[in-house]
Protein backbone atom coordinates (compact mmCIF):
# COMPACT_ATOMS: atom_id res chain seq x y z
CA UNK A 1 68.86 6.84 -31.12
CA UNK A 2 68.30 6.28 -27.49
CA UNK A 3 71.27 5.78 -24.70
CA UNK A 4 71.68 2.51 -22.72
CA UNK A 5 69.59 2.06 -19.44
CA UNK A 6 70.53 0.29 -16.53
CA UNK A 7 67.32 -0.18 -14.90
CA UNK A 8 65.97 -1.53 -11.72
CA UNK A 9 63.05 -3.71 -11.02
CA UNK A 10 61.71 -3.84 -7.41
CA UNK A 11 59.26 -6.37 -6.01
CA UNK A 12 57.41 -6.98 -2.78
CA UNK A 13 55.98 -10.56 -1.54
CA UNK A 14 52.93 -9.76 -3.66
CA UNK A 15 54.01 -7.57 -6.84
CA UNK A 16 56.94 -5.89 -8.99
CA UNK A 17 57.43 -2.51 -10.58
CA UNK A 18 60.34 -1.50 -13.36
CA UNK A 19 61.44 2.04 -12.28
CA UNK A 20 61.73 4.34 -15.21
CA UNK A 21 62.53 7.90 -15.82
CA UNK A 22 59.61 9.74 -16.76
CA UNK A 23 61.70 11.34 -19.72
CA UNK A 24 62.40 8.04 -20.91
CA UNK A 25 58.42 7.16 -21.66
CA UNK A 26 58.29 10.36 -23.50
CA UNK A 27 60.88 9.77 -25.95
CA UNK A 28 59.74 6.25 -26.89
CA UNK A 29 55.78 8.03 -27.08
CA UNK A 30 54.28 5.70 -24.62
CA UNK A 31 53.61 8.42 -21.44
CA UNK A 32 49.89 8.21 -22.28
CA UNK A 33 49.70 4.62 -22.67
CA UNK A 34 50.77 3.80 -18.57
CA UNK A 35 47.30 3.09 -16.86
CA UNK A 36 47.23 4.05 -13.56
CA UNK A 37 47.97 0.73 -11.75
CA UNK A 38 52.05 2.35 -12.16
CA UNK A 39 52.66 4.52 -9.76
CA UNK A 40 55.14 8.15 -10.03
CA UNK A 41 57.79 9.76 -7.30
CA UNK A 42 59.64 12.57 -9.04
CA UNK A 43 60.84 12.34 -12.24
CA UNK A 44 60.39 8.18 -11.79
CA UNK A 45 57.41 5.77 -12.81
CA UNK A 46 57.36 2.45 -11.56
CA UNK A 47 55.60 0.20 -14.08
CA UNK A 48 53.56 -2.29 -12.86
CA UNK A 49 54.69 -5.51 -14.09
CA UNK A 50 51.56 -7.30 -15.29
CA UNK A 51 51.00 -4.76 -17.80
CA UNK A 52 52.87 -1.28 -18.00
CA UNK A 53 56.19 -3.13 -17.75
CA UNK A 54 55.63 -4.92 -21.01
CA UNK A 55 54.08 -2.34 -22.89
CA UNK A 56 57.50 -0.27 -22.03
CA UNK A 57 59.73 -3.52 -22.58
CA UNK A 58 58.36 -3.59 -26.12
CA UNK A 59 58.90 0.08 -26.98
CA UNK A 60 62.04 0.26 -25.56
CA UNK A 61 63.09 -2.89 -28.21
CA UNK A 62 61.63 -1.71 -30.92
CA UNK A 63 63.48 2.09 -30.45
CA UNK A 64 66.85 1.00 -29.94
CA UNK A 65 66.82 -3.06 -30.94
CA UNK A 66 67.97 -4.62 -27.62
CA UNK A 67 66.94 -5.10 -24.28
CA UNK A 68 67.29 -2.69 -21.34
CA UNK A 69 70.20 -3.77 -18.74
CA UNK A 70 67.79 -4.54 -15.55
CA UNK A 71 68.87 -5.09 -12.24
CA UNK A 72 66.30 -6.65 -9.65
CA UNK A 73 66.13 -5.36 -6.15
CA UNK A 74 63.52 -7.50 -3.66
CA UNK A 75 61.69 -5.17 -0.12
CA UNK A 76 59.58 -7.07 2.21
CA UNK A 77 58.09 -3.50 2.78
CA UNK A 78 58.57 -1.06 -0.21
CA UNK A 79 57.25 2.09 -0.16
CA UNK A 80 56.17 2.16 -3.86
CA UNK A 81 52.91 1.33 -2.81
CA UNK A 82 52.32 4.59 -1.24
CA UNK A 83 53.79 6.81 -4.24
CA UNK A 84 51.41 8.45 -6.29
CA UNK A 85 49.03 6.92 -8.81
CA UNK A 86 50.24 7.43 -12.20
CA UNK A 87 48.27 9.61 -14.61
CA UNK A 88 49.05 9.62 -18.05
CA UNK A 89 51.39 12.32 -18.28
């Protein structure tokens, strides 16, 4: 059974990505399925929202049952956009 996450979902004037550990995609078997549009910074993918973002949301409920805990954090200018392009790992 999977723990709780507290998650955060960041968006710009023109998009939104749900920051997840990479770990996280892993356990619920979906690393492969992220297309590229999410982008990585460590150990953390952002998941673009129009796609990736669901495709986790549904995993996630089906593993544990319930909704993630997100919190939503708006940047005129977040750097996101110039994080690495996410590759399937």
């Amino acid at each position: 059974m999977y723990d709780s996450y507290r998650l955060k979902f960041y968006s710009d004037p023109g998009h939104g990505w749900l920051e997840v550990p990479h770990s996280l995609l892993v356990e619920l078997g979906i690393a492969a399925d992220i297309s590229s549009f999410s982008y990585v910074k460590g150990d953390l993918v952002y998941l673009e929202e129009d796609c990736d973002a669901g495709t986790f949301l549904k995993a996630y409920r089906d593993g544990i049952g319930s909704s993630p805990s997100i919190e939503e954090v708006y940047q005129e200018d977040t750097p996101i956009r110039g994080y690495s392009s996410y590759r399937g790992n």
